[in-house]
PDB file of N, CA and C in Angstrom:
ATOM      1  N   UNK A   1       0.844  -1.185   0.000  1.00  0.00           N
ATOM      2  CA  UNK A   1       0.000   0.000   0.000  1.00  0.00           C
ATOM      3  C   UNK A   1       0.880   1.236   0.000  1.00  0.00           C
ATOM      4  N   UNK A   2       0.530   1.835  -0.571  1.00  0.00           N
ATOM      5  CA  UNK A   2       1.091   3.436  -0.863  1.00  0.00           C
ATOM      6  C   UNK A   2       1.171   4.115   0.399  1.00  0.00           C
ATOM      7  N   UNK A   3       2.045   5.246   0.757  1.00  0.00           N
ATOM      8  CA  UNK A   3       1.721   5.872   1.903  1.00  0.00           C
ATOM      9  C   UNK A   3       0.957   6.973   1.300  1.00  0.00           C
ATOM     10  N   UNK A   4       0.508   7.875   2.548  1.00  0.00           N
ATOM     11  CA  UNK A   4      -0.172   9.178   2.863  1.00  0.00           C
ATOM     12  C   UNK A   4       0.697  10.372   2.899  1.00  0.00           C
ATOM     13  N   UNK A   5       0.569  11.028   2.548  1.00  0.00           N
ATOM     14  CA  UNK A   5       1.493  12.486   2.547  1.00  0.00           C
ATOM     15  C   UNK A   5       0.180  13.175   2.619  1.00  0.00           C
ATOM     16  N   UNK A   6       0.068  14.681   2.400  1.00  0.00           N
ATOM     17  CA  UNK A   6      -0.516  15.769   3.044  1.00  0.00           C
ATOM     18  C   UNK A   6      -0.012  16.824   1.775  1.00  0.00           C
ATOM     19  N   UNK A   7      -1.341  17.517   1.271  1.00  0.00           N
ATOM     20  CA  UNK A   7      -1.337  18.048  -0.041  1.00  0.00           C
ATOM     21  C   UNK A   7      -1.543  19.358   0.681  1.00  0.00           C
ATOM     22  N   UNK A   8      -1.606  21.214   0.328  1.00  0.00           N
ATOM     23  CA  UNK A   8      -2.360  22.192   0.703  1.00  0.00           C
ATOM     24  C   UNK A   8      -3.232  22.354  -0.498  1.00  0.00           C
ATOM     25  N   UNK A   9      -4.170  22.592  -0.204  1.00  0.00           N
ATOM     26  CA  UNK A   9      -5.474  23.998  -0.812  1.00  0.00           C
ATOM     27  C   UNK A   9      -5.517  24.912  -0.681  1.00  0.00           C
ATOM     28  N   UNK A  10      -5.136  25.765  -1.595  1.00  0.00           N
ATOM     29  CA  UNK A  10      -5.575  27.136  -1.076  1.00  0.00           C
ATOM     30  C   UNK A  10      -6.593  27.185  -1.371  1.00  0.00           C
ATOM     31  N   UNK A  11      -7.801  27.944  -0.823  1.00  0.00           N
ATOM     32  CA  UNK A  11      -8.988  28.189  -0.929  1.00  0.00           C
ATOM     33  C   UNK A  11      -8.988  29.448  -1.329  1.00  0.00           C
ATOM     34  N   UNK A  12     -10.351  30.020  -2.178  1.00  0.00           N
ATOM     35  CA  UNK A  12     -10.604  31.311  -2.304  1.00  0.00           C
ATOM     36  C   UNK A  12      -9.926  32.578  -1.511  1.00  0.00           C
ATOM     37  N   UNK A  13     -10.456  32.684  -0.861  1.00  0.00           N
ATOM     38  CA  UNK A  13      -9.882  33.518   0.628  1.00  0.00           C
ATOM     39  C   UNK A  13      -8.483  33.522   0.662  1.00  0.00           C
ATOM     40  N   UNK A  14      -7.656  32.650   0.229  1.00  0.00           N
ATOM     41  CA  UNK A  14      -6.271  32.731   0.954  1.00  0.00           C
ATOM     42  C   UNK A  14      -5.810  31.816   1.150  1.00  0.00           C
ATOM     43  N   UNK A  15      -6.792  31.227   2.501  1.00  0.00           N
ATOM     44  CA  UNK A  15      -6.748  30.638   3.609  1.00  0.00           C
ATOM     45  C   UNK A  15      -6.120  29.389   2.810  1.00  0.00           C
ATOM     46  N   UNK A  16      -5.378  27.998   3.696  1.00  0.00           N
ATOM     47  CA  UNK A  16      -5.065  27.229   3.057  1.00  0.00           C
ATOM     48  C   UNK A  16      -5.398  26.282   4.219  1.00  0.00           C
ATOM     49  N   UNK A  17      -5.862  24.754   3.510  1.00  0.00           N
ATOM     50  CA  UNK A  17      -6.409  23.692   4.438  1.00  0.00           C
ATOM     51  C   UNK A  17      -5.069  22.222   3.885  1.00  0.00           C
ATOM     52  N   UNK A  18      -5.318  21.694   4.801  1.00  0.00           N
ATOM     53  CA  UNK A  18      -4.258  20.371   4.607  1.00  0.00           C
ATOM     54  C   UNK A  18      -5.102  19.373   4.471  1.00  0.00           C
ATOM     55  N   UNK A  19      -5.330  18.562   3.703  1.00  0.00           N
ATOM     56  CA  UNK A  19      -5.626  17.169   2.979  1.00  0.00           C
ATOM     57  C   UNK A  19      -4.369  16.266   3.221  1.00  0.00           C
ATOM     58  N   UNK A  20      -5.033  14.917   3.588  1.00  0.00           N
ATOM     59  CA  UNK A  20      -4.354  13.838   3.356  1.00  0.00           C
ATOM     60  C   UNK A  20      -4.585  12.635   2.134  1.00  0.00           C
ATOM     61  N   UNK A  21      -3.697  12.657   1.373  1.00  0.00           N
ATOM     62  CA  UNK A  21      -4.421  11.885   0.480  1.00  0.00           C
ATOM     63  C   UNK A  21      -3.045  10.340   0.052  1.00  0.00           C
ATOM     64  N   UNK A  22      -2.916   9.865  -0.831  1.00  0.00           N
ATOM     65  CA  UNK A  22      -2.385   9.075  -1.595  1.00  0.00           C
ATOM     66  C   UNK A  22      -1.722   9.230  -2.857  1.00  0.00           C
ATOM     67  N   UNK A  23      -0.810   8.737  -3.281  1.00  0.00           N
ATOM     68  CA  UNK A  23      -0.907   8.970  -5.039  1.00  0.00           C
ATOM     69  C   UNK A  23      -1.746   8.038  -5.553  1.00  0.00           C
ATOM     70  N   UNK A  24      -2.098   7.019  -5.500  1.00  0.00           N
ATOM     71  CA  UNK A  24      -3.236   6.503  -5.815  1.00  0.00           C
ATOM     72  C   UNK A  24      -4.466   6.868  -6.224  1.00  0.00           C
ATOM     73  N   UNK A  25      -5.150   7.692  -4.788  1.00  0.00           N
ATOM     74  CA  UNK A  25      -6.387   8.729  -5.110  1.00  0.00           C
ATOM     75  C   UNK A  25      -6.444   9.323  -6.068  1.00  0.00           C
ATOM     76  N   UNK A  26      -7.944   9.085  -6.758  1.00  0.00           N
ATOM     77  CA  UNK A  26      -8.289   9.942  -7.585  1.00  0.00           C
ATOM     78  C   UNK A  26      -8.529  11.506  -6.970  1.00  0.00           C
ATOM     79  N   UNK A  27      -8.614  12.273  -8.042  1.00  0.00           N
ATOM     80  CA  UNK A  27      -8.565  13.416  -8.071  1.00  0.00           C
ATOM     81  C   UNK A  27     -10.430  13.855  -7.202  1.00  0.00           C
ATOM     82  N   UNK A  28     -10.829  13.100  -8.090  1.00  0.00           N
ATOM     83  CA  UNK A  28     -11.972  13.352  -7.111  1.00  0.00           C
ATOM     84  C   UNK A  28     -12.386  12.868  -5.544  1.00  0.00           C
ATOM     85  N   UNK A  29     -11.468  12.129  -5.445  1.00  0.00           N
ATOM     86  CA  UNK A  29     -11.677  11.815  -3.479  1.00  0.00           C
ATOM     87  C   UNK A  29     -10.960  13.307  -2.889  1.00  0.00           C
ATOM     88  N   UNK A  30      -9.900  13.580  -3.667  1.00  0.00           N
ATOM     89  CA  UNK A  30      -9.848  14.892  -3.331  1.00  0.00           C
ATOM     90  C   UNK A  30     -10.448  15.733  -2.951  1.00  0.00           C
ATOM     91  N   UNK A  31     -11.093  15.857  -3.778  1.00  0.00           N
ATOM     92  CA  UNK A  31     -12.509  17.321  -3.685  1.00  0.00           C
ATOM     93  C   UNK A  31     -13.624  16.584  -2.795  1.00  0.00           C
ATOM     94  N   UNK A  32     -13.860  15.287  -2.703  1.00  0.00           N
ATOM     95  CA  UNK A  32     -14.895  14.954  -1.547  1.00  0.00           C
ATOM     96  C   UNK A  32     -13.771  15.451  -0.751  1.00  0.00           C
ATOM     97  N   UNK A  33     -12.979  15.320  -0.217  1.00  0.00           N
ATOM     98  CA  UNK A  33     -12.030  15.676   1.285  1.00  0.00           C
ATOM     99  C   UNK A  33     -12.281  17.093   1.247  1.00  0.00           C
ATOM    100  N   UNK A  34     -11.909  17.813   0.258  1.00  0.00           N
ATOM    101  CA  UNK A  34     -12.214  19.738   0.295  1.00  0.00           C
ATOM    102  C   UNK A  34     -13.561  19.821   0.669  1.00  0.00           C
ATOM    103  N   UNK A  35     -14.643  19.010   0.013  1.00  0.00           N
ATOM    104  CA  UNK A  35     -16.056  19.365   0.446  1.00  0.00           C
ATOM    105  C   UNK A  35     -16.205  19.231   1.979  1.00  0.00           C
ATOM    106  N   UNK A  36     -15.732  18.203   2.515  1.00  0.00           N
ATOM    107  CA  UNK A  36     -15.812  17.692   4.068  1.00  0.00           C
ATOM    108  C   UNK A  36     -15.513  19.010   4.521  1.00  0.00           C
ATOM    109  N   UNK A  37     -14.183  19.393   4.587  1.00  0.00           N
ATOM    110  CA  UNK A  37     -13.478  20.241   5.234  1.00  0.00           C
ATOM    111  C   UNK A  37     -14.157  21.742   5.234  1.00  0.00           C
ATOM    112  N   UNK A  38     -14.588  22.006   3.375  1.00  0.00           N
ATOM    113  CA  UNK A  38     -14.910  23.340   4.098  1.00  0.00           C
ATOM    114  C   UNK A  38     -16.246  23.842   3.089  1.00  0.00           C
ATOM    115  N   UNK A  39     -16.779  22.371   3.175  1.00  0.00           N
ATOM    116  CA  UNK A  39     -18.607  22.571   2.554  1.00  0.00           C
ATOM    117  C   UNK A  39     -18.782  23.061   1.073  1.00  0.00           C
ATOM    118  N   UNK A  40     -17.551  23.496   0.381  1.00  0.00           N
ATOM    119  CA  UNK A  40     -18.059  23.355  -1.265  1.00  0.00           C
ATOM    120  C   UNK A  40     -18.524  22.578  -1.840  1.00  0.00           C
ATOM    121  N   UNK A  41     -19.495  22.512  -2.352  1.00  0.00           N
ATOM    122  CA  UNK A  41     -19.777  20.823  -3.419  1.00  0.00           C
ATOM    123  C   UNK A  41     -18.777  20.839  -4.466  1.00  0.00           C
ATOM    124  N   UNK A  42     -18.117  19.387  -4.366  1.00  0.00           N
ATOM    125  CA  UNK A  42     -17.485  18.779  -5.037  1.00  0.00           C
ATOM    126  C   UNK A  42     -17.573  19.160  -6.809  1.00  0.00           C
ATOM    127  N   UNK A  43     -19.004  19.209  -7.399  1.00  0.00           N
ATOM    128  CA  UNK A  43     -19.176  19.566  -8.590  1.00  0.00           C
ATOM    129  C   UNK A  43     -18.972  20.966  -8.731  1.00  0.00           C
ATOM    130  N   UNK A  44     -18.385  21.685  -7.594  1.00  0.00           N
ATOM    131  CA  UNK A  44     -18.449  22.968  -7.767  1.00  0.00           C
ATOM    132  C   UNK A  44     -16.918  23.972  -8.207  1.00  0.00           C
ATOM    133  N   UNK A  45     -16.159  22.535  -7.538  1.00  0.00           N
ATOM    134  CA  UNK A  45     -15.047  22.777  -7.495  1.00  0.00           C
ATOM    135  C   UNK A  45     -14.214  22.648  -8.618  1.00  0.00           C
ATOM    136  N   UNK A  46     -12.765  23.608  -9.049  1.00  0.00           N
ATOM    137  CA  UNK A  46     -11.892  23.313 -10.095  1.00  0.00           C
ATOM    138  C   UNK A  46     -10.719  23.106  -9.267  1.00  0.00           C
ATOM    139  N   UNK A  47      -9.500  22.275  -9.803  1.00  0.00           N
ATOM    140  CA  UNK A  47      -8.714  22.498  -8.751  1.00  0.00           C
ATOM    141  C   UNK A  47      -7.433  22.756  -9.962  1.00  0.00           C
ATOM    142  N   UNK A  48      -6.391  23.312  -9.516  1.00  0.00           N
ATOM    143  CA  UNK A  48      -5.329  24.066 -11.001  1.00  0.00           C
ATOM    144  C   UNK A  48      -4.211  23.496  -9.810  1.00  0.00           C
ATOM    145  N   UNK A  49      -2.896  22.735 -10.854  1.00  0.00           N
ATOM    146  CA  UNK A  49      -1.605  22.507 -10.292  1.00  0.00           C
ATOM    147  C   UNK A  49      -1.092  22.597 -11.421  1.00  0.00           C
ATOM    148  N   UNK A  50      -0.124  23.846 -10.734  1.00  0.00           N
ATOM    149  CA  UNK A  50       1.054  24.045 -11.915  1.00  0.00           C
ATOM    150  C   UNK A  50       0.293  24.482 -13.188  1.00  0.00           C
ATOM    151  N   UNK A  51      -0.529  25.102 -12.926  1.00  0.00           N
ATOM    152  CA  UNK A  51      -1.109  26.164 -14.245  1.00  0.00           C
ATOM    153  C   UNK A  51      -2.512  25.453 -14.607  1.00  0.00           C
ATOM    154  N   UNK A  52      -2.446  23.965 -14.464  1.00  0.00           N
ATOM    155  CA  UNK A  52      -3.283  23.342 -15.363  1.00  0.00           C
ATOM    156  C   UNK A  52      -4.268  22.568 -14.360  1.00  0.00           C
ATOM    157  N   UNK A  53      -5.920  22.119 -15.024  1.00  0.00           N
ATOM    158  CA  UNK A  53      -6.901  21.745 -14.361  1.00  0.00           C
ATOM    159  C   UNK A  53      -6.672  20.685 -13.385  1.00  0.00           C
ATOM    160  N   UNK A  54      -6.790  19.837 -12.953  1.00  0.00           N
ATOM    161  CA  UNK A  54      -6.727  18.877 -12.727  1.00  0.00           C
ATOM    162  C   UNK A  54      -8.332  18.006 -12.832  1.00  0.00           C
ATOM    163  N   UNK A  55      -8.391  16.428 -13.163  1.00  0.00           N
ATOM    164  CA  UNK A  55      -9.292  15.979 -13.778  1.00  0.00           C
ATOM    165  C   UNK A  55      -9.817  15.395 -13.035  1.00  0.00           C
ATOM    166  N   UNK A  56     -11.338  15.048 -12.940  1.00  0.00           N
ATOM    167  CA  UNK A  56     -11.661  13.947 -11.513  1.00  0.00           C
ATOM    168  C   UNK A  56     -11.335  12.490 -11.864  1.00  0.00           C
ATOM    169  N   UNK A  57     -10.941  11.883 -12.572  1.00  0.00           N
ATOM    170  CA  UNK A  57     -10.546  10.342 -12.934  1.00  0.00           C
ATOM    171  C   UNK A  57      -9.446  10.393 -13.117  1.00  0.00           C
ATOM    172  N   UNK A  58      -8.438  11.529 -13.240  1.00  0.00           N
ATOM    173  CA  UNK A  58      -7.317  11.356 -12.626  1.00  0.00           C
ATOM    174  C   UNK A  58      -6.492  10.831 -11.520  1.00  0.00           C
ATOM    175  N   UNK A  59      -5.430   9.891 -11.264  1.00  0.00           N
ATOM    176  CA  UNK A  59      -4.689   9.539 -10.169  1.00  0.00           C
ATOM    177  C   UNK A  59      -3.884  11.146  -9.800  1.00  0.00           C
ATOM    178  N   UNK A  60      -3.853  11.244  -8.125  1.00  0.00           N
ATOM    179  CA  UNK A  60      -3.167  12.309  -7.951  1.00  0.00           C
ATOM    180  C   UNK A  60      -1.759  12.277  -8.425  1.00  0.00           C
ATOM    181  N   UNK A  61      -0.946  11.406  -8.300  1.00  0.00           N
ATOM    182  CA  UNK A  61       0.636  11.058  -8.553  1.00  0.00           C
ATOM    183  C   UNK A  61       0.638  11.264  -9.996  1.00  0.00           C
ATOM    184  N   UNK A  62      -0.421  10.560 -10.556  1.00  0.00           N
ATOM    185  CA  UNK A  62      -0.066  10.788 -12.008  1.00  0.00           C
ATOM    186  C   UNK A  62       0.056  12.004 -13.013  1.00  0.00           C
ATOM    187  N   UNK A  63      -0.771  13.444 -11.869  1.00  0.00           N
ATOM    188  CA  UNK A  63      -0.684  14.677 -12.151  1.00  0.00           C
ATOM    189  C   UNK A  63       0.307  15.135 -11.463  1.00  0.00           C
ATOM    190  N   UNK A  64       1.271  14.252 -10.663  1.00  0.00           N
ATOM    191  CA  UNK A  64       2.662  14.994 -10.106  1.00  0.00           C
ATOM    192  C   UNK A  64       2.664  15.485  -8.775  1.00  0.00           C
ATOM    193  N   UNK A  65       1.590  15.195  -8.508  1.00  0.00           N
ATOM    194  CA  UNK A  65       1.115  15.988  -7.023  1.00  0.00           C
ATOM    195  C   UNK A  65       2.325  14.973  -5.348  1.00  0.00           C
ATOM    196  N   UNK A  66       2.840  15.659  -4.934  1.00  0.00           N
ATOM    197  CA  UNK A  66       3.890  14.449  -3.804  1.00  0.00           C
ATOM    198  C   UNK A  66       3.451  15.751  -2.627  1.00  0.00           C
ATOM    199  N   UNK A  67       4.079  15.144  -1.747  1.00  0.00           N
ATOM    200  CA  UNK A  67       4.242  15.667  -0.155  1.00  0.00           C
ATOM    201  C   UNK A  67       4.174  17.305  -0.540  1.00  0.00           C
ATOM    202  N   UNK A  68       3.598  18.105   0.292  1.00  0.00           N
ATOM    203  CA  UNK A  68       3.131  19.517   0.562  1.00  0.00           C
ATOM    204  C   UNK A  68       3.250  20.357  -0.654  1.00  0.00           C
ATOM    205  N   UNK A  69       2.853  19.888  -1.581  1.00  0.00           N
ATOM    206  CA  UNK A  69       2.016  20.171  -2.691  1.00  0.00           C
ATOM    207  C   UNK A  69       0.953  21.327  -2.332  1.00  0.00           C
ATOM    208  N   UNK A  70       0.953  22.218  -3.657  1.00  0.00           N
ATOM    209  CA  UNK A  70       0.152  23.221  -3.019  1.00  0.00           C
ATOM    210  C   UNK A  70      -1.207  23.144  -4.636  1.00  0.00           C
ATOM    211  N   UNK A  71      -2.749  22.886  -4.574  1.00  0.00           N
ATOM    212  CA  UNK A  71      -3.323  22.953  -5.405  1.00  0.00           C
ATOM    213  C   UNK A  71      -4.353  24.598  -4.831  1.00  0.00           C
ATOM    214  N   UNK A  72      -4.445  25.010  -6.055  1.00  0.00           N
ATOM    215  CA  UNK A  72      -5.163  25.682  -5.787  1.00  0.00           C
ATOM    216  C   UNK A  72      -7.155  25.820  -6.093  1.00  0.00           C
ATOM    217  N   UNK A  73      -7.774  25.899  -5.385  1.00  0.00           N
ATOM    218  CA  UNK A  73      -9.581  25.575  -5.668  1.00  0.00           C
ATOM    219  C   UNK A  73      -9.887  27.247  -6.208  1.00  0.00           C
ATOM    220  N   UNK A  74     -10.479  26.368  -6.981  1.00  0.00           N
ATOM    221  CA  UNK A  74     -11.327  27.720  -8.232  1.00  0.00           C
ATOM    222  C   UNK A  74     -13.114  26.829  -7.943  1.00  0.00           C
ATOM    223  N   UNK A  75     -14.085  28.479  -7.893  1.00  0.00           N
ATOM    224  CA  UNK A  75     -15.130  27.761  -8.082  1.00  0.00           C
ATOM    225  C   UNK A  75     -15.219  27.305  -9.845  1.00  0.00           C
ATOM    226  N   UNK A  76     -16.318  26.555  -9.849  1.00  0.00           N
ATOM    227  CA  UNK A  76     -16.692  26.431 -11.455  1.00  0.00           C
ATOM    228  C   UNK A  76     -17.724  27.188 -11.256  1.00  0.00           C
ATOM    229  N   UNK A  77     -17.922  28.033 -12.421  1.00  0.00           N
ATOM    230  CA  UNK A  77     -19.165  28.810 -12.635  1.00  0.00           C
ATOM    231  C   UNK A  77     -19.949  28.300 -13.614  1.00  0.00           C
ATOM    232  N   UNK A  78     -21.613  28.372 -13.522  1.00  0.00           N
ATOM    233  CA  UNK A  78     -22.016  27.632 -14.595  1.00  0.00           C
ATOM    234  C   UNK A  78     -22.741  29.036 -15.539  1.00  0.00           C
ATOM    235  N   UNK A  79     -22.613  28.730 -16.682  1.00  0.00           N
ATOM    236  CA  UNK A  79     -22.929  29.733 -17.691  1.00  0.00           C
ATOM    237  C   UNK A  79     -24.379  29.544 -17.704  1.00  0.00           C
ATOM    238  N   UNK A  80     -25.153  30.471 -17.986  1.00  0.00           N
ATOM    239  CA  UNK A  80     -26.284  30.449 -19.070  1.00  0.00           C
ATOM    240  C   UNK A  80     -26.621  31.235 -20.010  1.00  0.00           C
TER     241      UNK A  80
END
């Protein structure tokens, strides 16, 4: 089994929260963990590393993400 390391979020605000995750984890257990923590819905969320989106069926490792990693959360806005 893979170990656990500890990713940051920055959130809107600034503020930044610590996640524990895997490289394993998908990208979207991710954002369920951001939703836990600080009540965004998951579908609401974008998350950007290193310039670029990150995908929900993505593995985190496989987007490069290791120990105190910093992603940043964008809302998604929906158009009409």
């Amino acid at each position: 089994m893979k170990g656990k390391f500890q990713v940051f979020v920055r959130t809107l605000t600034g503020a930044s929260i610590i996640v524990t995750v895997t490289s394993s984890d998908l990208v979207r257990s991710l954002k369920e963990k951001i939703q836990h923590q600080v009540g965004i819905p998951f579908c609401l969320q974008r998350l950007i590393f290193e310039g670029s989106q990150l995908e929900e069926a993505q593995a985190i490792g496989q987007r490069g993400l290791t120990k105190d990693s910093t992603v940043h959360l964008v809302l998604s806005l929906r158009g009409g």
